[in-house]
Each structure stands twice: as structure tokens, then as C-alpha cells.
Protein backbone atom coordinates (compact mmCIF):
# COMPACT_ATOMS: atom_id res chain seq x y z
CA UNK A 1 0.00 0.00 0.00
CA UNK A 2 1.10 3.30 -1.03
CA UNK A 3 2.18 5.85 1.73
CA UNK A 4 -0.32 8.51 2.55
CA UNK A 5 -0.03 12.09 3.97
CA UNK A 6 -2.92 14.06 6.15
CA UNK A 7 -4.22 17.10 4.40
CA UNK A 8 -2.73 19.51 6.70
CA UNK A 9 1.05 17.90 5.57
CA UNK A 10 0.17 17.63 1.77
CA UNK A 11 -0.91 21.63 1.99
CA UNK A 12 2.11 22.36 3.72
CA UNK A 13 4.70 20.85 1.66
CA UNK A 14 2.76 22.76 -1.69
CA UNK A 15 1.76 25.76 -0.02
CA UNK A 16 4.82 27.74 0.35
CA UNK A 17 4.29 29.20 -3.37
CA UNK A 18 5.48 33.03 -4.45
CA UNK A 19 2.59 35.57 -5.41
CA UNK A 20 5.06 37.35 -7.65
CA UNK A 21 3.09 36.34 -10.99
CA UNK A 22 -0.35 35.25 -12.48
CA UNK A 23 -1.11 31.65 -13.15
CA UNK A 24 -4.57 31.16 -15.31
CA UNK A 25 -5.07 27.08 -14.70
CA UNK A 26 -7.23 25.54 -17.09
CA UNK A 27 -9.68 22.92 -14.90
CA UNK A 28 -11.51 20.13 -16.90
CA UNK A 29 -13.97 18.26 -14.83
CA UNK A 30 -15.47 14.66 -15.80
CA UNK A 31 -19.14 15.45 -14.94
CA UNK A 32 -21.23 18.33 -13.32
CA UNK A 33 -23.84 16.37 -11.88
CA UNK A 34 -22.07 14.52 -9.87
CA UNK A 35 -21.96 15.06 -5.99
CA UNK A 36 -18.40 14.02 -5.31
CA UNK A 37 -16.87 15.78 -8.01
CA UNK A 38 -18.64 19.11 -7.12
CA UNK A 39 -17.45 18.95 -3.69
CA UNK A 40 -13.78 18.37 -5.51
CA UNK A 41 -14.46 21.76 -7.63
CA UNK A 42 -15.50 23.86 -5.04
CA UNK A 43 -12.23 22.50 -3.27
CA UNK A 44 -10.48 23.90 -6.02
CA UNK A 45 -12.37 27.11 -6.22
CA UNK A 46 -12.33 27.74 -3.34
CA UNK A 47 -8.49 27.20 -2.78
CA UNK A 48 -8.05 29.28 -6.12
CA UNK A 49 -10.17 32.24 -4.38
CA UNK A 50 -7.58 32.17 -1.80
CA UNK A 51 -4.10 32.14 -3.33
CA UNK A 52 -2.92 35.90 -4.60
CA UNK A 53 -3.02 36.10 -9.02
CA UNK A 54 -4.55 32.82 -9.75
CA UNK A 55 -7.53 32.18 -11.86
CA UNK A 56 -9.04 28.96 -12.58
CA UNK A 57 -11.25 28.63 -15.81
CA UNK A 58 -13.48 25.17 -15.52
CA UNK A 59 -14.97 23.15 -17.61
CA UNK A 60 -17.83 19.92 -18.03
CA UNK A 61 -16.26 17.23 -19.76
CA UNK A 62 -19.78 15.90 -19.64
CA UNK A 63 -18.44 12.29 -19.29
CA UNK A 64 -17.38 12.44 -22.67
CA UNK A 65 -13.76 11.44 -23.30
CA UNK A 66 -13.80 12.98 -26.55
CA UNK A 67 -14.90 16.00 -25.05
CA UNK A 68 -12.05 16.49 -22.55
CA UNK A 69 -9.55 16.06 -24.43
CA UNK A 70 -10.98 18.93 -26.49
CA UNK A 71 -11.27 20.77 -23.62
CA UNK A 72 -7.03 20.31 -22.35
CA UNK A 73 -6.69 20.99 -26.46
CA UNK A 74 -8.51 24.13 -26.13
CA UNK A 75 -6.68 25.21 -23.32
CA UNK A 76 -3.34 24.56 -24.52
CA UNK A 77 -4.12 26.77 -27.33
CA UNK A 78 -5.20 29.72 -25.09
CA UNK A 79 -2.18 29.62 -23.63
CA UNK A 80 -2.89 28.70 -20.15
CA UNK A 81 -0.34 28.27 -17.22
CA UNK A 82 -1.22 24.46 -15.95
CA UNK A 83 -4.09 22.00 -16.56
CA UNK A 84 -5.76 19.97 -13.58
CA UNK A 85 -7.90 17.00 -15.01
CA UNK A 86 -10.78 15.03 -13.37
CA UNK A 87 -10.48 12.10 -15.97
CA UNK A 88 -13.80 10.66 -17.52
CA UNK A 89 -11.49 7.45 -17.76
CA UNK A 90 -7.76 6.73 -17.35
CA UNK A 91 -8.11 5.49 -20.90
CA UNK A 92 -7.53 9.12 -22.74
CA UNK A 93 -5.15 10.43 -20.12
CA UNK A 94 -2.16 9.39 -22.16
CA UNK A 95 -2.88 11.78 -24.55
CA UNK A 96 -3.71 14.62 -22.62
CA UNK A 97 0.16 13.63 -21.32
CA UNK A 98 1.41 14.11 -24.40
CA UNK A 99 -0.64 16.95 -25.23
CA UNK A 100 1.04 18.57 -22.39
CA UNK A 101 4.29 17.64 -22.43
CA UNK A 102 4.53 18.63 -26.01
CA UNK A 103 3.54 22.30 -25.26
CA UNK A 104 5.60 22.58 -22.11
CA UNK A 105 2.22 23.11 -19.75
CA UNK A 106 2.11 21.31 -15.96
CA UNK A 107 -1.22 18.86 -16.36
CA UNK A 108 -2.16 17.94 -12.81
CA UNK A 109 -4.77 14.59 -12.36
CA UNK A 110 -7.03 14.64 -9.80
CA UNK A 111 -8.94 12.18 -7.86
CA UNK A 112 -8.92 9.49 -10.85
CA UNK A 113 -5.63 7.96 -11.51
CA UNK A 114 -4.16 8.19 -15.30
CA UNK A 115 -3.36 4.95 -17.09
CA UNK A 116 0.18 6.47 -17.32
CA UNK A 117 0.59 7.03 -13.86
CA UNK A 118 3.94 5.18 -13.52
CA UNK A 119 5.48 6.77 -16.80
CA UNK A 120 4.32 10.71 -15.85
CA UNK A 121 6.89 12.80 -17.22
CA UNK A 122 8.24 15.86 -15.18
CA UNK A 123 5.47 18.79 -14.56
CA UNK A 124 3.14 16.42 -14.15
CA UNK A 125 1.35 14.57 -10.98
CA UNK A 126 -1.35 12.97 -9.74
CA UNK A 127 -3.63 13.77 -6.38
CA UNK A 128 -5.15 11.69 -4.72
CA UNK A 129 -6.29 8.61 -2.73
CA UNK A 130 -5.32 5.27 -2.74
CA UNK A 131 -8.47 3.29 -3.60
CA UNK A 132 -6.17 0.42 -1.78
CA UNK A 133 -8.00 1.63 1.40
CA UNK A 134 -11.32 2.36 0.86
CA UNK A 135 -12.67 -0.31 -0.41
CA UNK A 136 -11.17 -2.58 1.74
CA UNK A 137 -11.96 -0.10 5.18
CA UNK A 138 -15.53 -0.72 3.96
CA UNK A 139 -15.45 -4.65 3.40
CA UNK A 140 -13.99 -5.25 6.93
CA UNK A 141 -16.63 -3.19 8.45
CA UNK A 142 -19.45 -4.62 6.44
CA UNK A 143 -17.45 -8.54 7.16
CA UNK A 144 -17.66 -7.57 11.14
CA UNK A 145 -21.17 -6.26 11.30
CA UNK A 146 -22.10 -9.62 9.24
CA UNK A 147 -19.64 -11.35 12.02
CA UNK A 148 -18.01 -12.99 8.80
CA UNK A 149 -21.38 -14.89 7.49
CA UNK A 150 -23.87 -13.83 5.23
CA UNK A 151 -24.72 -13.07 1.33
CA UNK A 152 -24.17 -9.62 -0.14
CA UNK A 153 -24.34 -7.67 -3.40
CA UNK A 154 -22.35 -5.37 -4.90
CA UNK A 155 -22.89 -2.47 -6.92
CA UNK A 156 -20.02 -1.24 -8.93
CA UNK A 157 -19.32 2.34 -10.53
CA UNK A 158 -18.06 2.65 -14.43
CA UNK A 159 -16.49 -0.88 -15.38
CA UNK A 160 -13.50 0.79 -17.14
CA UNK A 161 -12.65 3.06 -14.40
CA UNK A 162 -10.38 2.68 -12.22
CA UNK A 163 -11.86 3.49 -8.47
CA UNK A 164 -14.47 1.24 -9.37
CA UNK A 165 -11.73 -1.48 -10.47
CA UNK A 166 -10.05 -1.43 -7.48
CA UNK A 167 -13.05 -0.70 -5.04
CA UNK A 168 -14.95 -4.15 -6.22
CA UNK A 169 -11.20 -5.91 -6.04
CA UNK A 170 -10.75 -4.93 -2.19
CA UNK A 171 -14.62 -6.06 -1.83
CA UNK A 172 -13.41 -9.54 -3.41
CA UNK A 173 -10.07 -9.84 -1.61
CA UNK A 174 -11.53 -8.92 1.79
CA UNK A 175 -14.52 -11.69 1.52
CA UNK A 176 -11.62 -14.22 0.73
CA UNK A 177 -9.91 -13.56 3.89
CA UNK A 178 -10.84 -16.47 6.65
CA UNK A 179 -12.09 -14.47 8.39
CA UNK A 180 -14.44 -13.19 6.02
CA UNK A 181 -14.92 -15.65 3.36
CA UNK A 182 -18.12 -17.20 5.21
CA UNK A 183 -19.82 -13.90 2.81
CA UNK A 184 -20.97 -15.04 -0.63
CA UNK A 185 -21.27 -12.10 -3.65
CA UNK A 186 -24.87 -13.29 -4.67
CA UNK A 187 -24.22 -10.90 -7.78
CA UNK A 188 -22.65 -7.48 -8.92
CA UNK A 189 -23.91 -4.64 -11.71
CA UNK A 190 -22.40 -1.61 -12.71
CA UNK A 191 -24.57 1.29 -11.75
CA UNK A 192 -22.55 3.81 -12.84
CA UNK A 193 -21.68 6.21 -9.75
CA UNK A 194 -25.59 6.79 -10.67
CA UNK A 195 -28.16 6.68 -8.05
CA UNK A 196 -31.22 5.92 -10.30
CA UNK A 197 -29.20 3.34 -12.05
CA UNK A 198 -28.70 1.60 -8.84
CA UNK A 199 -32.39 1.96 -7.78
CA UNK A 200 -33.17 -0.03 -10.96
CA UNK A 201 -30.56 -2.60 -10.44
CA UNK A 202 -31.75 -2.69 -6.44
CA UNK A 203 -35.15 -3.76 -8.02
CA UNK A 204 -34.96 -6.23 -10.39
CA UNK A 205 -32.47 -7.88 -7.45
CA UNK A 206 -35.63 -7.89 -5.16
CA UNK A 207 -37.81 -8.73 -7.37
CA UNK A 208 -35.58 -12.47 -7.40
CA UNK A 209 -36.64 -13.34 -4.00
CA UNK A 210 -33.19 -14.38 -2.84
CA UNK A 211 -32.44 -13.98 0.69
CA UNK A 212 -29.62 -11.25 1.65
CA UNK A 213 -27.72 -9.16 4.81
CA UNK A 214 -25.49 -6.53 2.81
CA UNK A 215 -25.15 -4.10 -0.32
CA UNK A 216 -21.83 -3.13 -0.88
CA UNK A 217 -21.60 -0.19 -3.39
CA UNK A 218 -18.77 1.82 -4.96
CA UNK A 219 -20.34 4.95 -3.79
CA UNK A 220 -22.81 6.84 -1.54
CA UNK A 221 -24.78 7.45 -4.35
CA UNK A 222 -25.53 4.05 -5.46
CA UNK A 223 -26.03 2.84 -1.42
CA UNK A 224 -28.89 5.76 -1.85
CA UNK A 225 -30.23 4.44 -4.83
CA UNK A 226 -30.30 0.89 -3.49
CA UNK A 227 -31.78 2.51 -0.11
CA UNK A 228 -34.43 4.16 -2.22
CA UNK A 229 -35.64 0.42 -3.91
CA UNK A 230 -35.81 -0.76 -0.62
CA UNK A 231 -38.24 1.41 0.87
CA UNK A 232 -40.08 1.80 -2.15
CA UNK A 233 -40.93 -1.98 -1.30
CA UNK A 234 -41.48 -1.35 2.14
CA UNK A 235 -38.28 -3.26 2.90
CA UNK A 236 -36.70 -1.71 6.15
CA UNK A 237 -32.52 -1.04 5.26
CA UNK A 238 -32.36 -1.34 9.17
CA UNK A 239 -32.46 -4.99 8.52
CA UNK A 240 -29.52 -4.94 5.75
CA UNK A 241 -25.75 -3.58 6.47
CA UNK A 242 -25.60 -1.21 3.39
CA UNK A 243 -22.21 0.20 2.81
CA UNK A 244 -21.41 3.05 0.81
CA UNK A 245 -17.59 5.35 -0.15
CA UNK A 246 -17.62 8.97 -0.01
CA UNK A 247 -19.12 10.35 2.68
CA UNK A 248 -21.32 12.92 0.45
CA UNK A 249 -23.45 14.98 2.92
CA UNK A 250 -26.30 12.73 1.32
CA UNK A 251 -24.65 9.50 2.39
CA UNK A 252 -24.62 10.98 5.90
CA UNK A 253 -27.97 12.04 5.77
CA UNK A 254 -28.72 8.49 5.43
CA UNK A 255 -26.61 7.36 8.13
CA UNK A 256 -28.06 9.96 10.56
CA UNK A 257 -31.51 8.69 9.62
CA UNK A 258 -30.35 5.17 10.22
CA UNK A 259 -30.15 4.10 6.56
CA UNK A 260 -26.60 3.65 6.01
CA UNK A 261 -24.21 1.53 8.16
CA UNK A 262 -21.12 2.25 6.43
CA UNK A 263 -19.27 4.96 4.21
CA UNK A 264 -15.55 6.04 3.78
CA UNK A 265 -14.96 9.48 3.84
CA UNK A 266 -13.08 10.56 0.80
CA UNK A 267 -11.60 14.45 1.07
CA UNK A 268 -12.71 15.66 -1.86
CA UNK A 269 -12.20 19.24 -1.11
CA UNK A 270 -8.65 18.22 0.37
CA UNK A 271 -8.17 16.83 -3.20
CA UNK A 272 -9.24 20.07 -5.02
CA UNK A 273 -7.02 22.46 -2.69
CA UNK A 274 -4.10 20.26 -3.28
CA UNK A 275 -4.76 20.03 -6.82
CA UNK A 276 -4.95 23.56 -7.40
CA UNK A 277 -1.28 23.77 -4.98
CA UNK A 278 -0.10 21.51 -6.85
CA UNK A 279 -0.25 22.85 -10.63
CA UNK A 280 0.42 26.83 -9.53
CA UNK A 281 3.86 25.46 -7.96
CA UNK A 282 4.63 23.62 -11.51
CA UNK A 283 3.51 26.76 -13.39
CA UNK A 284 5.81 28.49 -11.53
CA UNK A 285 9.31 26.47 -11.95
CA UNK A 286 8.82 24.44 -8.62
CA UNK A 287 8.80 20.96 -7.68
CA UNK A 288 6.24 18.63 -6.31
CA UNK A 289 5.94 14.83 -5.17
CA UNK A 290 4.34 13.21 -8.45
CA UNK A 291 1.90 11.43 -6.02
CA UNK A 292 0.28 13.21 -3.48
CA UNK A 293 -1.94 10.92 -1.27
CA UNK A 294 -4.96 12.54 0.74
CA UNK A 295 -5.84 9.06 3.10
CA UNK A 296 -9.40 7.59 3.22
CA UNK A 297 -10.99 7.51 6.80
CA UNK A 298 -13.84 4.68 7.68
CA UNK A 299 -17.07 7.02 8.97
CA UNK A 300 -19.57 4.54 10.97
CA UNK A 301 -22.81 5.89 12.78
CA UNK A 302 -20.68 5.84 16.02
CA UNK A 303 -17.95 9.04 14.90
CA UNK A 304 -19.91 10.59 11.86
CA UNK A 305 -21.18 13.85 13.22
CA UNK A 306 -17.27 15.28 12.47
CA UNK A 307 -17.19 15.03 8.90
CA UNK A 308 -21.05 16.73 8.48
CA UNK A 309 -18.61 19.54 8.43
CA UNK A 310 -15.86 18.41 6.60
């Protein structure tokens, strides 16, 4: 497992950044409508808003691969200082690397790993957390709450990216543990990071009539979704450990109201703020760490009323 560093350390180590000149950072986002990654923009916003000369100009990507590279194409061409990409995918990342490199512009990725990750040339890095932990924070909770028996599914986010990749991998290597295997995966669907997806997944799975204790999803917002079939059934979730990754202040809405056993709180605005550090100190001649790790943290009923504010 890849080392991580608190927020407080990662900010320190990028903070220290002259005001002498203007940076204009060109931000390309994979999707507006979703929770998580508005929490990450206004992390960066907000961070921008705070740091003397620097302007951020972002953009939708839409989910649309296609589309964001445009987007880092654009940008390059309007001559901006640094790039920070939310990837759709880690698919097209190599060629906003290139893109880049070629024109002699810092490209910063944020939150979703690139496929070139190990090969990132100079003025370029990835922030982040190290999916490593949360999936696997969330498993063992769900595995001890189940006291290692039981039948679960599992809703997974976009099959070719990679948080979703390695999120339903820790799910699988946790419930082969001894400790844990005595938890069968009755079945898993892709729901997209979408909440009504999940809902419709949720409910064809009850309509089977097989018997089961947990939901493990990717995200908060397909835990909601499943949440949302349930009731519409009249199915209590107190009876079911559902288990979510985020900790969106929807997801703990839902654990407040008793809906949600489990989420992992992933610092999204951390992520943003560092991002932002991160690509103003390459636009201005200075180096950074090309992986800077902002750690998960397991959020349970018991210890969630600190990260409402967060």
C-alpha cells in the first residue's frame, strides 16, 4: 500500500508558493452532476479564491472522453499556465500527457488515476487517494457487522474506471480472507456512480426473491439508490448492512436517519485544494511529489457527526 499524507502535511509541503506572478489554470472536470466531483471543484475554487493572481477557468467534460480532451486541447491553445484533469477514464489520459508535455504546460490529475501514472513525465502529478484503502476499510466493516457470514451484493461504478476497479477488487479480496470468506457475492452490476441506475438494479435484485444481509456499493450514491428500492418496497434497510464510499453529505444524511451503516470518507475538497497547490507550484518552476496521497478515513454511525462539516 502506497504511503499517505494528512491534508494539513500535503498543503504544507505545496503551499509555500510566491505571489510574484499570475497563473490562469485551465480545470476540466469529468461530470457536473455529480456530488463528489462538485465537492472536488468547489475544493479547487475555493483554494483558487484564496491564493494571490490565480484564476481557474473550468470546464464539463460531460463524461465524454472525446470531449475532454478537447477541452485540455482548447486550453493549450489559449495559452494557459497548468491543466488539472478530473479524468472521464484513465483510458484518454495518455494523450492529454502528451498533449502537455509537447507544449511545455504542468497537467495535474485529480482524484482518478491516469493509465500512465507510472510513466508521468516531469510537470506532471497525480492527487489523490489510494483506492487500496477504501474499499477494503468498507469490506472489513461490512465482514464484522455480518460477524463474517452472510450473502451480499455489490454495486459497482463505471467498469473501465479505475476506483471502481479497485473498489470491487478490495470487496473480493476482503470476503476471501478467513475471516471473512463465510460472505458469498450473490451478484454485482455496474450502476454507474448513478443513483437511479442503482435503484433499478436494487429492483430487479428484489424482485428475485433471494435472501440477503449486505449491499456493498462503490459509492454513496448508489447505497442511496439501493436505499431508495428498498423502501419503495417497504423493505426496512435497518435490517440490511448497506455500505457506501464517499461520505457525500447525502450519504450521511442516510446514516443519521439510520439508513446507512457504512461509508468512507473521501476528502474531496482536500483533493481540489491540493490540486490547485499543486499545478500553480509547476507553473511556476517548482517541484512537487508526483503522487500526493490525501488518506481515506472509515465514517460509521458511532464518529460521523465530524465530517457533516468536513
Amino acid at each position: 500500500m502506497k504511503p499517505s499524507i494528512p491534508f494539513t502535511a500535503a498543503v504544507a509541503l505545496l503551499a509555500g508558493v510566491a505571489s510574484a506572478s499570475a497563473e490562469n489554470v485551465g480545470v476540466t472536470v469529468a461530470r457536473a452532476d455529480s456530488v463528489f466531483l462538485t465537492i472536488l471543484r468547489n475544493g479547487m475554487v475555493d483554494r483558487a479564491k484564496a491564493m494571490p493572481n490565480v484564476k481557474l477557468q473550468v470546464e464539463d467534460a460531460q463524461n465524454d472522453p472525446q470531449r475532454q480532451l478537447d477541452q485540455v486541447r482548447n486550453f493549450i491553445a489559449a495559452g494557459v499556465d497548468a491543466i488539472v484533469v478530473a479524468a472521464v477514464d484513465g483510458d484518454g489520459t495518455p494523450a492529454m500527457t502528451k498533449l502537455a508535455k509537447d507544449a511545455g504546460i504542468p497537467i495535474v490529475y485529480s482524484v482518478h488515476p491516469p493509465a500512465d501514472l507510472a510513466t508521468l513525465p516531469e510537470k506532471t502529478a497525480f492527487v489523490g487517494s489510494d483506492e487500496k484503502q477504501s474499499g477494503t476499510m468498507q469490506t472489513k466493516e461490512v465482514c464484522r457487522l455480518l460477524n463474517g457470514k452472510g450473502s451480499a451484493y455489490v454495486l459497482m461504478g463505471p467498469l473501465n474506471n479505475h476506483s471502481s476497479i479497485v473498489r470491487t477488487q478490495d470487496i473480493e479480496d476482503v470476503l476471501a480472507t478467513p475471516e471473512c470468506k463465510g460472505i458469498k457475492i450473490l451478484d454485482k452490476q455496474a450502476a454507474g456512480w448513478d443513483r437511479i441506475e442503482a435503484q433499478n438494479i436494487m429492483t430487479n435484485w428484489l424482485s428475485s426473491a433471494s435472501a440477503f444481509d449486505a449491499i456493498i456499493a462503490n459509492n454513496d450514491e448508489m447505497a442511496i439508490g439501493a436505499l431508495q428500492a428498498l423502501k419503495s418496497v417497504k423493505r426496512d434497510p435497518k435490517s440490511i448492512v448497506i455500505a457506501g464510499i464517499d461520505a457525500t453529505p447525502d450519504g450521511l444524511a442516510a446514516m443519521k436517519a439510520g439508513d446507512l451503516d457504512i461509508t468512507v470518507f473521501q476528502n474531496a475538497t482536500a483533493q481540489g485544494a491540493a490540486s490547485v497547490d499543486a499545478a500553480v507550484k509547476l507553473a511556476r518552476g517548482e517541484k512537487v511529489d508526483r503522487n500526493i496521497w490525501i488518506p481515506f478515513e472509515l465514517v460509521t454511525p458511532a464518529g460521523m457527526d465530524k465530517y457533516a462539516t468536513k
